[in-house]
C-alpha atoms as a PDB file:
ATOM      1  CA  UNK A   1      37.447 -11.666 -49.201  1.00  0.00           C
ATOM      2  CA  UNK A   2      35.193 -12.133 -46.530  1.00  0.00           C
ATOM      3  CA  UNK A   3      31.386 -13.789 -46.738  1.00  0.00           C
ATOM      4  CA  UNK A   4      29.633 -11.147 -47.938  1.00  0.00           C
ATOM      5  CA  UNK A   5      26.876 -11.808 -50.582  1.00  0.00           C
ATOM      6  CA  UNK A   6      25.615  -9.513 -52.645  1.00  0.00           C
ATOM      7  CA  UNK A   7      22.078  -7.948 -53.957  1.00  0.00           C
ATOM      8  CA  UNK A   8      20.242  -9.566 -56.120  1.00  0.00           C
ATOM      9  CA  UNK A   9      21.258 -13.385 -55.596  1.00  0.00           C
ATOM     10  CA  UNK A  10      20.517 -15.243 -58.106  1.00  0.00           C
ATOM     11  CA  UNK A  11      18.422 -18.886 -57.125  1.00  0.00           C
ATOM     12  CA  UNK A  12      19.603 -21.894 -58.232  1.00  0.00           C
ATOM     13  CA  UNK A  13      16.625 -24.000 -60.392  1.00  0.00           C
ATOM     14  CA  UNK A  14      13.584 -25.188 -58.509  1.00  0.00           C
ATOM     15  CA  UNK A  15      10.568 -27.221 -59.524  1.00  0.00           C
ATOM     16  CA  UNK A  16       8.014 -24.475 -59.596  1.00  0.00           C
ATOM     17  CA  UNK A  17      10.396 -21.391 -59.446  1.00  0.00           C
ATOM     18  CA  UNK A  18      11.402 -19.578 -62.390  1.00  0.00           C
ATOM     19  CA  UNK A  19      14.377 -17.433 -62.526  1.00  0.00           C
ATOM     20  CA  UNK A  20      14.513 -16.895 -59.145  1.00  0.00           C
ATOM     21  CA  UNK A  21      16.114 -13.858 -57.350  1.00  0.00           C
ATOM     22  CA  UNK A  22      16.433 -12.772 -53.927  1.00  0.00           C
ATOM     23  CA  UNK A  23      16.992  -9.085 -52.422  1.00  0.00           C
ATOM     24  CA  UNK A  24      18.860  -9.334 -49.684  1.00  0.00           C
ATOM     25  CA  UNK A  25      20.023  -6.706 -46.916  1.00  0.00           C
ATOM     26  CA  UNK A  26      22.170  -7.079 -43.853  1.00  0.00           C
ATOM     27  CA  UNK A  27      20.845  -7.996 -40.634  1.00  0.00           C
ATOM     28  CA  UNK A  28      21.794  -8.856 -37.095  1.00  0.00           C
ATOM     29  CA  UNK A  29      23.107 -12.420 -36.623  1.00  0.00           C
ATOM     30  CA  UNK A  30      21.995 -14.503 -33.428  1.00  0.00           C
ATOM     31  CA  UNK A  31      25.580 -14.505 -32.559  1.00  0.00           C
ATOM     32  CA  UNK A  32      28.407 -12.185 -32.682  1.00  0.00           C
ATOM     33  CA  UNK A  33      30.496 -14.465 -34.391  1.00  0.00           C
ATOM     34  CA  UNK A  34      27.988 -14.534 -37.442  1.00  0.00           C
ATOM     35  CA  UNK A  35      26.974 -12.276 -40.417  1.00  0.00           C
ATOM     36  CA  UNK A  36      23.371 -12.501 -41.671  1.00  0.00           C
ATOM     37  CA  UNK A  37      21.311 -11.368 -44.592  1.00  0.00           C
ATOM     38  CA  UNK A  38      17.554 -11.112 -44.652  1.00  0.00           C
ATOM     39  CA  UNK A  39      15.567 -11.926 -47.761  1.00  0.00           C
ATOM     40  CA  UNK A  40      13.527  -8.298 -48.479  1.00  0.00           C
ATOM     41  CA  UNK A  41      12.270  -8.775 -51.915  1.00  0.00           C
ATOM     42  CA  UNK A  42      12.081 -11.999 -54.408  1.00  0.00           C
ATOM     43  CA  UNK A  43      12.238 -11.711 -58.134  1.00  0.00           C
ATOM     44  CA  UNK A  44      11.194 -14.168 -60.873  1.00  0.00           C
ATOM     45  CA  UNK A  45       8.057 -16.181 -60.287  1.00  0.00           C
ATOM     46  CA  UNK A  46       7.915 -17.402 -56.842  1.00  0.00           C
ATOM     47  CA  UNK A  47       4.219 -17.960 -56.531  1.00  0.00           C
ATOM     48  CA  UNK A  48       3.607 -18.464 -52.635  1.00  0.00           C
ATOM     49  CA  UNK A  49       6.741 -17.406 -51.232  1.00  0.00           C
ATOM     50  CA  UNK A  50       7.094 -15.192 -48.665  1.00  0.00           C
ATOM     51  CA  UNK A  51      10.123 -12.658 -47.757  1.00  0.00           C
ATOM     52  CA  UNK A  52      11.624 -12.418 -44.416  1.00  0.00           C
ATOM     53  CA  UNK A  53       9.257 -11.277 -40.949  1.00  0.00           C
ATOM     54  CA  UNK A  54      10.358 -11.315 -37.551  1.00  0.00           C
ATOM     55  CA  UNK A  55       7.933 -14.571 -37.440  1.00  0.00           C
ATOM     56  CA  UNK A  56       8.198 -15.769 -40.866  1.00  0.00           C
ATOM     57  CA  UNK A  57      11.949 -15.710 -41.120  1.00  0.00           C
ATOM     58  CA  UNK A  58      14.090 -15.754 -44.549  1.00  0.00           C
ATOM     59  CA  UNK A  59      17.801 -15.482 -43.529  1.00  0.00           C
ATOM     60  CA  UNK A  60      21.117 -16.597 -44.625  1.00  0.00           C
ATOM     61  CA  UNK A  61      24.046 -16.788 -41.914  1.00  0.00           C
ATOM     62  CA  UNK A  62      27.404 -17.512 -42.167  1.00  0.00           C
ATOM     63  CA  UNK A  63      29.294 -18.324 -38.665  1.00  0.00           C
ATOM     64  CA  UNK A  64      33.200 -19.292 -37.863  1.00  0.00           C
ATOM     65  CA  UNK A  65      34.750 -20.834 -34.823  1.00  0.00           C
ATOM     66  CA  UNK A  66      34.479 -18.621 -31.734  1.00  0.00           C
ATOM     67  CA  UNK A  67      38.388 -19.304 -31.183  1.00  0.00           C
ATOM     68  CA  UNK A  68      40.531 -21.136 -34.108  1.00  0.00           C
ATOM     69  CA  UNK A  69      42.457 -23.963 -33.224  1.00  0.00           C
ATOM     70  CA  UNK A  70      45.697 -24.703 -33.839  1.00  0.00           C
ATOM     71  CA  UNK A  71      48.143 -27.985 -35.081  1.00  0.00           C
ATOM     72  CA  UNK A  72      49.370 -28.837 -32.053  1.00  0.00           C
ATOM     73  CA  UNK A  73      52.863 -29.318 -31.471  1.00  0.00           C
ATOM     74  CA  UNK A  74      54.993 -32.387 -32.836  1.00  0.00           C
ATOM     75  CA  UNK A  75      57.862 -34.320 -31.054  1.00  0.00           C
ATOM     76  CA  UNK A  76      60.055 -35.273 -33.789  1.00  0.00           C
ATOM     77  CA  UNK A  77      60.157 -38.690 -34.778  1.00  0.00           C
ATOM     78  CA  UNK A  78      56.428 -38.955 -34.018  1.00  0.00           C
ATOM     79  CA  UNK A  79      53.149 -39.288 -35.786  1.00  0.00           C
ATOM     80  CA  UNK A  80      50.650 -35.869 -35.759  1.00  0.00           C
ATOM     81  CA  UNK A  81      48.259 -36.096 -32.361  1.00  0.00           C
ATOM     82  CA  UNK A  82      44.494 -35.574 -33.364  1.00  0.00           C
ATOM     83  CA  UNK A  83      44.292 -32.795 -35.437  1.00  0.00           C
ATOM     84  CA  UNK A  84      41.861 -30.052 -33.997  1.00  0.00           C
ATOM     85  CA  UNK A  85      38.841 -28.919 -36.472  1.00  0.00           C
ATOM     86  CA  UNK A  86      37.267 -25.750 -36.811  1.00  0.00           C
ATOM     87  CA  UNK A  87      33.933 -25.259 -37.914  1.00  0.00           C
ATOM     88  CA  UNK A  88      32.220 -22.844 -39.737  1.00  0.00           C
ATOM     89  CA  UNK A  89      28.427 -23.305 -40.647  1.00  0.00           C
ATOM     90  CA  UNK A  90      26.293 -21.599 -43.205  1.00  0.00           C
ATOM     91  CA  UNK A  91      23.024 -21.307 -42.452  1.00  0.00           C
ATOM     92  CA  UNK A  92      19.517 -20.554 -43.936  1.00  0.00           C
ATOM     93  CA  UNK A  93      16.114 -20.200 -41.881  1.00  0.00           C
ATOM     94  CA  UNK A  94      13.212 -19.926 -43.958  1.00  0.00           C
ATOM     95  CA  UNK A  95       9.579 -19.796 -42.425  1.00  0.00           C
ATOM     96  CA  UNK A  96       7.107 -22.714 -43.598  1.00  0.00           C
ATOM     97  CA  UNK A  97       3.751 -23.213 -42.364  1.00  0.00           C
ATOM     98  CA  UNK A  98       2.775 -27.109 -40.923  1.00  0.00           C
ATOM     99  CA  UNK A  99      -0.569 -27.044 -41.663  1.00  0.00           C
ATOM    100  CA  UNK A 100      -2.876 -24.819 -43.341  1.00  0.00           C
ATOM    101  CA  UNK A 101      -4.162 -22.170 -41.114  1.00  0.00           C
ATOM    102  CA  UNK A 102      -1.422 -22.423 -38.894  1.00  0.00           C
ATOM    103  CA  UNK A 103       1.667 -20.034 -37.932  1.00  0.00           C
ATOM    104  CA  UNK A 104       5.011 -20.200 -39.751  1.00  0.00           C
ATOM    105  CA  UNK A 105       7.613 -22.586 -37.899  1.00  0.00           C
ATOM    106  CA  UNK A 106      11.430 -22.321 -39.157  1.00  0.00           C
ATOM    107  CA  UNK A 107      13.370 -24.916 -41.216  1.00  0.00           C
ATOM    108  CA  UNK A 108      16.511 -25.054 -40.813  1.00  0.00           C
ATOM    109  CA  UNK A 109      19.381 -25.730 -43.326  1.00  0.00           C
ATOM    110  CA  UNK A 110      22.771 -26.049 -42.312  1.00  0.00           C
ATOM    111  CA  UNK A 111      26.218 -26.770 -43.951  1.00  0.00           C
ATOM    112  CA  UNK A 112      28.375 -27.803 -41.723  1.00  0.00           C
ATOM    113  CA  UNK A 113      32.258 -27.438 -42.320  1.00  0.00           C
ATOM    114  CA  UNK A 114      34.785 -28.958 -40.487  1.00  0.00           C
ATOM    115  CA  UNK A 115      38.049 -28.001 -41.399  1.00  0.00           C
ATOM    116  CA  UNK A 116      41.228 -29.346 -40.184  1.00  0.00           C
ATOM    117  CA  UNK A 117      43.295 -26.762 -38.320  1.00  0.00           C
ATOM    118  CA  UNK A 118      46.883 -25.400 -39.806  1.00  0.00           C
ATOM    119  CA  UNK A 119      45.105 -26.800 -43.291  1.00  0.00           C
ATOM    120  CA  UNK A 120      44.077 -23.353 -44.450  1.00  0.00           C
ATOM    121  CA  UNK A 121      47.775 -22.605 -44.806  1.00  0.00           C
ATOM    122  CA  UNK A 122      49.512 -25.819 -45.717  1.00  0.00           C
ATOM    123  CA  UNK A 123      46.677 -26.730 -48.216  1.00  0.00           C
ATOM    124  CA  UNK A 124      44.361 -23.922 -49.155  1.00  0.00           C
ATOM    125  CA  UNK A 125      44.454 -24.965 -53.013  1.00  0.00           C
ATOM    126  CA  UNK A 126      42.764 -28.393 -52.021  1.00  0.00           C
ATOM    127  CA  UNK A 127      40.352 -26.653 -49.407  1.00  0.00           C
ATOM    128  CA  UNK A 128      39.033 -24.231 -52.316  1.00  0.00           C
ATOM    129  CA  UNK A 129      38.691 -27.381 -54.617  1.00  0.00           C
ATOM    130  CA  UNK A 130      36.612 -29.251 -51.710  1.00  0.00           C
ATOM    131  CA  UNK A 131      34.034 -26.167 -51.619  1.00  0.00           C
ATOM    132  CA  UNK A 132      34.479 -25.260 -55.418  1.00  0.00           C
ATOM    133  CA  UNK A 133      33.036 -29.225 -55.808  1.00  0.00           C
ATOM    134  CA  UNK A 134      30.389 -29.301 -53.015  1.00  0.00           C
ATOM    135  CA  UNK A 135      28.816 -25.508 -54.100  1.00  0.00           C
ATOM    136  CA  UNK A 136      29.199 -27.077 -57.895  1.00  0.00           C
ATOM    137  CA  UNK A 137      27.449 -30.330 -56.851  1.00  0.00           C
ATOM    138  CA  UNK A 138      24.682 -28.433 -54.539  1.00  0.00           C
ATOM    139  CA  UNK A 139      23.671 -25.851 -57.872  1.00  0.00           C
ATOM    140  CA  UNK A 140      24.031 -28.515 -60.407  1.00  0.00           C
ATOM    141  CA  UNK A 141      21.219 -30.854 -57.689  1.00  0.00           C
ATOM    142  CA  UNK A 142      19.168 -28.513 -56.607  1.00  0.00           C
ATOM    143  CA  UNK A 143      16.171 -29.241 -57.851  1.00  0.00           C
ATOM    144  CA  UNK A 144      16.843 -32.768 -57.302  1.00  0.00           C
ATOM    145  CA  UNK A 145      17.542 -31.913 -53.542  1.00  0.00           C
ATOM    146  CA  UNK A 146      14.519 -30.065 -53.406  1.00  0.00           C
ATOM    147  CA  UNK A 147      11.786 -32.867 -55.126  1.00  0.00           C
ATOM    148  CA  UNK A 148      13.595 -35.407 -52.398  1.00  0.00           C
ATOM    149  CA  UNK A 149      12.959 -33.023 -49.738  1.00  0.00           C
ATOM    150  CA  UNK A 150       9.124 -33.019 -50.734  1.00  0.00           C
ATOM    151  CA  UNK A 151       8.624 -36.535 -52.372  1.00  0.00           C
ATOM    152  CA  UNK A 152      11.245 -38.082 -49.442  1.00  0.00           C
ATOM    153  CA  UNK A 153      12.360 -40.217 -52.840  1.00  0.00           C
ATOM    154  CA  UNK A 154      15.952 -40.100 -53.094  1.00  0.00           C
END
């Protein structure tokens, strides 16, 4: 199955957001080789958030590799070469304003991944256990990750 949230999503917990929801409906992504979602519509109490404008953004985007790389070849008796990565990125902009009274400027969120070519067939079990752990980890923190974002105390 391809990346391809659905309507409502449902937020993870947030100091000062209750129950959070987001609408979302497909967009156009900066780049061909990306899908992206706009946020239309929030649910729960979100006092002071704003959805998605052309200069107030609220997007997610996923992106892969513009050409996948291989495993290269191996001369028996050898050790593997470098072993090519390809790297997919998802991606959230959400307008925030600076300084009162000023225009919106985008943050930017990214999760990188770097994945090891000729691994998503010789090792997909421990590829979904990698991003079964890191989306666990990121719910289970997110508060925590977003009070260190606005106290910087980690």
């Amino acid at each position: 199955m391809s990346f391809s949230p659905t309507t409502p999503v449902t937020g993870t917990a947030q100091t000062g957001l209750t129950s959070p929801t987001y609408t979302i409906a497909a967009d156009t992504a900066p780049s061909a080789l990306g899908r992206q979602w706009a946020v239309t519509a929030l649910g729960g109490t979100q006092t002071g958030v704003r959805t998605h404008t052309a200069s107030d953004p609220f997007t997610v985007t996923m992106e892969r590799p513009a050409t996948f790389r291989a495993v290269p070849s191996v001369v028996a008796g050898s050790s593997l070469p470098q072993v090519p990565r390809n790297k997919y990125v998802l991606r959230v902009r959400k307008g925030v304003i600076p300084v009162i009274g000023q225009g919106a400027q985008p943050a930017l969120f990214e999760l990188v991944m770097n994945v090891p070519a000729g691994s998503d067939t010789a090792d997909s079990a421990n590829l979904r256990a990698a991003l079964s752990l890191l989306f666990g980890v990121a719910s289970q923190v997110s508060a925590g990750v977003g009070d260190t974002i606005v106290t910087g105390i980690l």
